[in-house]
PDB file of N, CA and C in Angstrom:
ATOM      1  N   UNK A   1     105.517  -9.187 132.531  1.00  0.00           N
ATOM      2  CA  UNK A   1     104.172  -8.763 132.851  1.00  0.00           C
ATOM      3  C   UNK A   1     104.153  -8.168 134.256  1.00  0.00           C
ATOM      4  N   UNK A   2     102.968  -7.126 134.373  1.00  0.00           N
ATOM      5  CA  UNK A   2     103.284  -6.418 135.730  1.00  0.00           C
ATOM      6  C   UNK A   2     101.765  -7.182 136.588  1.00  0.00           C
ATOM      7  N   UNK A   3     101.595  -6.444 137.709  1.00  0.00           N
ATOM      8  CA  UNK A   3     100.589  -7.220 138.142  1.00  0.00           C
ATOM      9  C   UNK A   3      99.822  -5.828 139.132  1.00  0.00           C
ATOM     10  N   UNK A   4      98.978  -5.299 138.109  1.00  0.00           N
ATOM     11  CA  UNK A   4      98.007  -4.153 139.240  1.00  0.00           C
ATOM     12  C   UNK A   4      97.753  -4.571 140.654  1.00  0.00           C
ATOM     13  N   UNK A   5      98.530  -3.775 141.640  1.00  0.00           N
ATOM     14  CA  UNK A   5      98.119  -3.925 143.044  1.00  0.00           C
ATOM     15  C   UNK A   5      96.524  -3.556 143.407  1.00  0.00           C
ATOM     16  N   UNK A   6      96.105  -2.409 142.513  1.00  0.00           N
ATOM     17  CA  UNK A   6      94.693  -1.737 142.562  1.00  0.00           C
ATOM     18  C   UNK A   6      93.372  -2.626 142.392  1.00  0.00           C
ATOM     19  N   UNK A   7      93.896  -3.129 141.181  1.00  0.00           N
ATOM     20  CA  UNK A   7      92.231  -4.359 141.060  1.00  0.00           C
ATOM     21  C   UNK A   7      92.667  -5.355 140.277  1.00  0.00           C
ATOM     22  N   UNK A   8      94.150  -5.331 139.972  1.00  0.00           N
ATOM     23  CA  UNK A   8      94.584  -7.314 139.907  1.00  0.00           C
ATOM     24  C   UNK A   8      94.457  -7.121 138.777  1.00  0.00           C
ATOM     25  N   UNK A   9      94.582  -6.514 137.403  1.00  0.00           N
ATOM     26  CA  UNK A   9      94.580  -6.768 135.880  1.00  0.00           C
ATOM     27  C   UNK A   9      96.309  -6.664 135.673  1.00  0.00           C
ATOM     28  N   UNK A  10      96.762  -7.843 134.737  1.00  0.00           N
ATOM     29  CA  UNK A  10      98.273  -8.219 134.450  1.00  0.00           C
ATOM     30  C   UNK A  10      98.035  -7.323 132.955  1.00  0.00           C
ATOM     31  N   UNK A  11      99.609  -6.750 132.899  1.00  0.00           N
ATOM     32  CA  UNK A  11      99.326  -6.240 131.776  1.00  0.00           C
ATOM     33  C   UNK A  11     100.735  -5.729 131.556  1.00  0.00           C
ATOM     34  N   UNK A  12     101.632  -5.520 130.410  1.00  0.00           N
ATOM     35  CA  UNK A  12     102.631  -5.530 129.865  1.00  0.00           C
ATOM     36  C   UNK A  12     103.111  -4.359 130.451  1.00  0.00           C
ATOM     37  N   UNK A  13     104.912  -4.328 130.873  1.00  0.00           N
ATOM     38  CA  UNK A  13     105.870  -3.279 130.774  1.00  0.00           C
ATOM     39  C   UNK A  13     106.150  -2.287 130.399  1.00  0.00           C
ATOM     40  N   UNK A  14     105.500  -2.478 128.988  1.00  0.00           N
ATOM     41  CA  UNK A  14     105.404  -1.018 128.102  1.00  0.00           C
ATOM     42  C   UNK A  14     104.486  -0.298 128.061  1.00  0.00           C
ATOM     43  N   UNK A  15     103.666  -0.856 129.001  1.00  0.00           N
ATOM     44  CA  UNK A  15     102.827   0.560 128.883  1.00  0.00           C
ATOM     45  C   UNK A  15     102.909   1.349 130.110  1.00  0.00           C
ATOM     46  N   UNK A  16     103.415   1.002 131.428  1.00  0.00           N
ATOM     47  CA  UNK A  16     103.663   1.736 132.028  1.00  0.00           C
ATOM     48  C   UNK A  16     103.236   1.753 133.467  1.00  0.00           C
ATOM     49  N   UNK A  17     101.411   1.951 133.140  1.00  0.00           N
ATOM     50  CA  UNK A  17     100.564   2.199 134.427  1.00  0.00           C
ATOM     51  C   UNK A  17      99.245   1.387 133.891  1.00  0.00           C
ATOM     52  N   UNK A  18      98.734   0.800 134.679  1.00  0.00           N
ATOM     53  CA  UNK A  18      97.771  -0.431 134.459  1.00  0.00           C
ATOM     54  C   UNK A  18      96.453   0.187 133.398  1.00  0.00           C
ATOM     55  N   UNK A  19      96.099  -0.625 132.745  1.00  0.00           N
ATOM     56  CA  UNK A  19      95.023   0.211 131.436  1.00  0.00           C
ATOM     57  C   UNK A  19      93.684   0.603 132.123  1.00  0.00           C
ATOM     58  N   UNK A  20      93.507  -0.393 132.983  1.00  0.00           N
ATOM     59  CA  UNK A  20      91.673   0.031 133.728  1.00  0.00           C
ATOM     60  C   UNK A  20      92.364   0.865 134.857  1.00  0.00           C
ATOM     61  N   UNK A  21      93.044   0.846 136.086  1.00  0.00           N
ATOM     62  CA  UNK A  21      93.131   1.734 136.471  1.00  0.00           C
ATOM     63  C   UNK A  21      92.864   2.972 135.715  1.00  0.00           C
ATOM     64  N   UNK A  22      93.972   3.141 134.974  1.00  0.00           N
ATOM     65  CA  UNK A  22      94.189   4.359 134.292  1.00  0.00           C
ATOM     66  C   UNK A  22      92.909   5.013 133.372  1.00  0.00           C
ATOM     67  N   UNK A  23      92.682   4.314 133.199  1.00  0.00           N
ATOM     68  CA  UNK A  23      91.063   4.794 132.445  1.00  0.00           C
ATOM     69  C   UNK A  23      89.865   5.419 133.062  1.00  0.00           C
ATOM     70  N   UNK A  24      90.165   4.470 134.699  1.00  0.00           N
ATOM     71  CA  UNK A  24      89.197   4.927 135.270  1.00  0.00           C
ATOM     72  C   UNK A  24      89.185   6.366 135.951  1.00  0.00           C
ATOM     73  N   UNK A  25      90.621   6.622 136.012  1.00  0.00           N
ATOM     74  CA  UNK A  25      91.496   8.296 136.643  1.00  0.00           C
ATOM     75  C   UNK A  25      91.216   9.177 135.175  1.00  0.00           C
ATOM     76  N   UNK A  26      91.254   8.731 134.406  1.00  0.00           N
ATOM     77  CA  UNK A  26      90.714   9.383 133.174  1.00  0.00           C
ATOM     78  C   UNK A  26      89.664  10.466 132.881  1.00  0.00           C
ATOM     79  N   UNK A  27      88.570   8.840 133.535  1.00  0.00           N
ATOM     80  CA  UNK A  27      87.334   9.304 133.160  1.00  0.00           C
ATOM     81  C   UNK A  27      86.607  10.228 134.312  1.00  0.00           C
ATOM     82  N   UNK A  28      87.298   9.813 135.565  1.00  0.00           N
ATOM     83  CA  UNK A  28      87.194  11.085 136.585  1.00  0.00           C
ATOM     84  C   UNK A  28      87.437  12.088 136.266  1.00  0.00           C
ATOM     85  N   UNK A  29      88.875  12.047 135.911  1.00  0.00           N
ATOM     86  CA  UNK A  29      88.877  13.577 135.728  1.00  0.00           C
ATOM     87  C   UNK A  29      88.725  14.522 134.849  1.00  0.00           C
ATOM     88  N   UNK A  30      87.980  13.725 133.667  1.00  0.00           N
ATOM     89  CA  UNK A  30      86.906  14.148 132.339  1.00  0.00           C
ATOM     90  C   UNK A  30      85.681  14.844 133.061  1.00  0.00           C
ATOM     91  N   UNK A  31      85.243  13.943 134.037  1.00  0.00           N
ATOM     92  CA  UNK A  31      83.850  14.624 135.088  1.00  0.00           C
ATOM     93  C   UNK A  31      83.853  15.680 135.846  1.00  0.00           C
ATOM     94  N   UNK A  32      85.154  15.356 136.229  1.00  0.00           N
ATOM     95  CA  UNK A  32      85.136  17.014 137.170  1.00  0.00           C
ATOM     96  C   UNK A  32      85.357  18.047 136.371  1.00  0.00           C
ATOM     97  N   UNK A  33      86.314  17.823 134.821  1.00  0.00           N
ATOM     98  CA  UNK A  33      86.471  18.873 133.996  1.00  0.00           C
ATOM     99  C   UNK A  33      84.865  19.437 133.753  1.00  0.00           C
ATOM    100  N   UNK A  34      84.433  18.438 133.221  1.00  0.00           N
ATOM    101  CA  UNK A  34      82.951  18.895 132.808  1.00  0.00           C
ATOM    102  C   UNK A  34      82.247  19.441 134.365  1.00  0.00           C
ATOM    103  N   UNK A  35      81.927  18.690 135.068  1.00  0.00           N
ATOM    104  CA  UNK A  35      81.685  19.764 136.190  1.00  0.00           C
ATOM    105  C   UNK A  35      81.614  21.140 136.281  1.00  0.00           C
ATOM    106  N   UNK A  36      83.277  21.480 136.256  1.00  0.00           N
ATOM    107  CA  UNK A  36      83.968  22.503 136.584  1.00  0.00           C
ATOM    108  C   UNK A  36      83.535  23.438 135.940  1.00  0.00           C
ATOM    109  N   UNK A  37      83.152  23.084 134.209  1.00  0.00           N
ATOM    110  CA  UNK A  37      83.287  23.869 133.319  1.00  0.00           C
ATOM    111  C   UNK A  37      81.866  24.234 133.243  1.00  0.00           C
ATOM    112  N   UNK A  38      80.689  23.680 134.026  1.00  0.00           N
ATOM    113  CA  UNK A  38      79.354  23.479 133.479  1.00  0.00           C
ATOM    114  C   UNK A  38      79.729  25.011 134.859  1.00  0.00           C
ATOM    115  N   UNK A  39      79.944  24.662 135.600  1.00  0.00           N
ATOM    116  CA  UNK A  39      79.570  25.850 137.245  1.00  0.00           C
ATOM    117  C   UNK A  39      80.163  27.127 136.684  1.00  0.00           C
ATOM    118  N   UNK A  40      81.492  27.203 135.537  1.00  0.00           N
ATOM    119  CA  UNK A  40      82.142  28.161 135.412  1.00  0.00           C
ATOM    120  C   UNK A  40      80.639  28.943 134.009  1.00  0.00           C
ATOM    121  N   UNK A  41      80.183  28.202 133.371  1.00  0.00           N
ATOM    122  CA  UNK A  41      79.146  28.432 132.034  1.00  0.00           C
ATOM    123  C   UNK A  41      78.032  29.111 133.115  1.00  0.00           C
ATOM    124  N   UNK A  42      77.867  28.250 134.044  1.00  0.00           N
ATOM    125  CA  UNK A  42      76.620  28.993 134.713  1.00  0.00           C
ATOM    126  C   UNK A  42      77.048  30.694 135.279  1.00  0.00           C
ATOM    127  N   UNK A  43      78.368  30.618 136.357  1.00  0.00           N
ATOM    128  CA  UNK A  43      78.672  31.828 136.651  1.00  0.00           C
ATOM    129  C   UNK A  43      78.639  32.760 135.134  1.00  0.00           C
ATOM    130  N   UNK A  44      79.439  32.886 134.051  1.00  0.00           N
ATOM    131  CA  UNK A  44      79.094  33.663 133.142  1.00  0.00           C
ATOM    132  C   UNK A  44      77.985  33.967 132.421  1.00  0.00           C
ATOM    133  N   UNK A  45      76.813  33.176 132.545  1.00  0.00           N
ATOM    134  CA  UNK A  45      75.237  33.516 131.995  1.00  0.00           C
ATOM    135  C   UNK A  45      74.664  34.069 133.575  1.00  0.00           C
ATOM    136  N   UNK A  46      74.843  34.142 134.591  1.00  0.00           N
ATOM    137  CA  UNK A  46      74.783  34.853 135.706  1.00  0.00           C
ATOM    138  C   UNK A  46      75.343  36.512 135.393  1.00  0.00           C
ATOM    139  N   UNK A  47      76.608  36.402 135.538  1.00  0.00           N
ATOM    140  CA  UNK A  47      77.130  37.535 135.211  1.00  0.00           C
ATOM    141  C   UNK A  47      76.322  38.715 134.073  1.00  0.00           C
ATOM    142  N   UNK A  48      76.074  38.142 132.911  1.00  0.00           N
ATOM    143  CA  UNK A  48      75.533  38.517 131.960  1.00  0.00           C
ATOM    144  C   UNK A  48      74.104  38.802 131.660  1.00  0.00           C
ATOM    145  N   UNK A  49      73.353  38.519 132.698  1.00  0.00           N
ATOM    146  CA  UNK A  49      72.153  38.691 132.433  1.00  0.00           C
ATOM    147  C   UNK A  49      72.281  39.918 133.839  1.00  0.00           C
ATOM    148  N   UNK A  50      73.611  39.941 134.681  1.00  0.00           N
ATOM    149  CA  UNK A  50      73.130  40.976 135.732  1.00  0.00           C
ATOM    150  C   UNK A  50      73.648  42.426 134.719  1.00  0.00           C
ATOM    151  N   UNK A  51      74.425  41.828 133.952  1.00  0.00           N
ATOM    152  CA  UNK A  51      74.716  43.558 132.884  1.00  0.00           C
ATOM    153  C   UNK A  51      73.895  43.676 132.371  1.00  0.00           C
ATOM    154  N   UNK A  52      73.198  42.727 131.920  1.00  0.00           N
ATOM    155  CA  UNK A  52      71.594  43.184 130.751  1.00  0.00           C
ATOM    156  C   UNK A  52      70.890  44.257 132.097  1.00  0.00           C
ATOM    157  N   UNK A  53      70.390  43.502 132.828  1.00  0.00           N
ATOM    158  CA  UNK A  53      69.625  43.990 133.610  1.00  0.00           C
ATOM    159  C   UNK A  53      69.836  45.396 134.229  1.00  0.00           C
ATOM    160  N   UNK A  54      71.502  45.501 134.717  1.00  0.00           N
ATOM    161  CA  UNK A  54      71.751  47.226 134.904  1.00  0.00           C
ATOM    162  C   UNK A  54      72.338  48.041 133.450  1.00  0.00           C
ATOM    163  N   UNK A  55      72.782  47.222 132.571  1.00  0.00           N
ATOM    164  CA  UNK A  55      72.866  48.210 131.517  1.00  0.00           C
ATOM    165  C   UNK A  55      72.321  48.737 131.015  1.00  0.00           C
ATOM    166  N   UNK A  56      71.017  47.891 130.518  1.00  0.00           N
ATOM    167  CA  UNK A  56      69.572  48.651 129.619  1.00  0.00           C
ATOM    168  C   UNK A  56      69.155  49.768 130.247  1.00  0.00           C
ATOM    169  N   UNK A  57      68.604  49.945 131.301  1.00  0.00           N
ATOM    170  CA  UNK A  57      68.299  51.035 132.299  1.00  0.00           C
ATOM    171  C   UNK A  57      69.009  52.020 132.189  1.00  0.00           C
ATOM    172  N   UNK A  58      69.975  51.705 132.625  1.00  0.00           N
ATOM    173  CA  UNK A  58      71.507  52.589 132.311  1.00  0.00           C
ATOM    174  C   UNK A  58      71.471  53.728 131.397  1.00  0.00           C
ATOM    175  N   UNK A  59      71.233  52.366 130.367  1.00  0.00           N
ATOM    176  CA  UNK A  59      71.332  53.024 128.741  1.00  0.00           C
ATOM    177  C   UNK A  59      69.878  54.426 128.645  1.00  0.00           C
ATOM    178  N   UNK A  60      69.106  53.718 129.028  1.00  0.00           N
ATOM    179  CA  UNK A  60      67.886  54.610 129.285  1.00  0.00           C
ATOM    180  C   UNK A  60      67.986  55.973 129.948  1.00  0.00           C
ATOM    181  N   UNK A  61      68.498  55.441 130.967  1.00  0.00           N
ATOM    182  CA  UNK A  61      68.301  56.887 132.051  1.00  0.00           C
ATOM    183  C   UNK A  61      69.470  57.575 131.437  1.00  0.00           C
ATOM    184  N   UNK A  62      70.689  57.399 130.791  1.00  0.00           N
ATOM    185  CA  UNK A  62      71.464  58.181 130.100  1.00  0.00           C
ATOM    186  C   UNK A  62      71.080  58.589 129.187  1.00  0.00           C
ATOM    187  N   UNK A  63      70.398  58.673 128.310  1.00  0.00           N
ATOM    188  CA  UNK A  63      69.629  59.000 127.061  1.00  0.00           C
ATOM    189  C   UNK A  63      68.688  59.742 127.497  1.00  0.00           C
ATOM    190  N   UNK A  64      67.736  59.833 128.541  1.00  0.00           N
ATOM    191  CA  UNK A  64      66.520  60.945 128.943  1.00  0.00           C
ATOM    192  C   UNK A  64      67.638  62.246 129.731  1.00  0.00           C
ATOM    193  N   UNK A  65      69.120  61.752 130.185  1.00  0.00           N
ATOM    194  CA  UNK A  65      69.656  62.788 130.852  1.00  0.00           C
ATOM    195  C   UNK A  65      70.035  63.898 129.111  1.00  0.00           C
ATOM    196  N   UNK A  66      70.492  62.982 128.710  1.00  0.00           N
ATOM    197  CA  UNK A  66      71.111  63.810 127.368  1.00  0.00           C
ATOM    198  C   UNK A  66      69.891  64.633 127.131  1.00  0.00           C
ATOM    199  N   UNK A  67      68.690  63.955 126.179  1.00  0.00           N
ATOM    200  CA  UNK A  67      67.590  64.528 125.900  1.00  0.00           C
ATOM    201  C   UNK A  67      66.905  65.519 127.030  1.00  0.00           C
ATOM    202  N   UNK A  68      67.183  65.684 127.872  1.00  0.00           N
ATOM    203  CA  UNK A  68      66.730  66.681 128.908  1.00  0.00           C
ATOM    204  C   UNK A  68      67.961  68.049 128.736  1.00  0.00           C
ATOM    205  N   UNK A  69      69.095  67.504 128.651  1.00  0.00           N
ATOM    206  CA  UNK A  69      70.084  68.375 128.590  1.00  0.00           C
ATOM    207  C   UNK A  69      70.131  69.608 127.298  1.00  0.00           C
ATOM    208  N   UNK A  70      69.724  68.818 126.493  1.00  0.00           N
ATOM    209  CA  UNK A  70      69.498  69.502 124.990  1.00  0.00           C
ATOM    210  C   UNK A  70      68.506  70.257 124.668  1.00  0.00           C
ATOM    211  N   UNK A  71      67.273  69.988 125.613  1.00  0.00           N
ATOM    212  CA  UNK A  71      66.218  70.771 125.511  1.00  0.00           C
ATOM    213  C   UNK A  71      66.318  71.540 126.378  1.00  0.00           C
ATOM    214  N   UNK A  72      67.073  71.822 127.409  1.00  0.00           N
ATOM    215  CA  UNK A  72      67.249  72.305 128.536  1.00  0.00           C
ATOM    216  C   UNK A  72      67.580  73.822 127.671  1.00  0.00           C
ATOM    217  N   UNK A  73      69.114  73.136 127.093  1.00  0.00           N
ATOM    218  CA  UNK A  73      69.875  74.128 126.223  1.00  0.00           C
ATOM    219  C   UNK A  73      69.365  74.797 125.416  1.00  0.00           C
ATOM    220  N   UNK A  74      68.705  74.355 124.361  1.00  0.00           N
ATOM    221  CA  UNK A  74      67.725  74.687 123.227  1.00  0.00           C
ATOM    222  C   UNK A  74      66.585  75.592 124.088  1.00  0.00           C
ATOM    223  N   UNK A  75      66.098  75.502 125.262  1.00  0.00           N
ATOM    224  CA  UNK A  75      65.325  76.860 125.527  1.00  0.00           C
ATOM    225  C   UNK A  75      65.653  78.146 125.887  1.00  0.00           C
ATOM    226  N   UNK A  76      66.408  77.895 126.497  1.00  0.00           N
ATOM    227  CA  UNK A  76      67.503  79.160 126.694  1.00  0.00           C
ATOM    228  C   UNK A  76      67.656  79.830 125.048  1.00  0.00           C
TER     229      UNK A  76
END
């Protein structure tokens, strides 16, 4: 039997590295994953609503250039 220096739980050879320690490094770093991943979800719905916002327009003012262009042509 081994004997956790961290918070004192005895616990068998074969497994290696103490079970509550280890669970608790686990579940940290389950949190920061989620964290990480929630800040990275936000930057991409950021990103994406700034292309909505200059693309539509975009799309617009390219479409009145065409349609100006064609009638331009067509009077001539």
């Amino acid at each position: 039997m081994k004997f956790c220096k961290k918070c004192g739980t005895l616990y068998g050879r074969s497994l290696g590295v103490c079970p509550r320690c280890n669970a608790k490094d686990v579940a940290g770093q389950a949190e920061q994953a989620e964290q990480s991943q929630a800040a990275a979800s936000a930057k991409t719905v950021k990103r994406q609503w700034i292309a909505i916002l200059l693309g539509v327009p975009g799309l617009i003012l390219f479409l009145y250039l065409v349609l100006g262009a064609f009638k331009a042509l067509s009077a001539h």
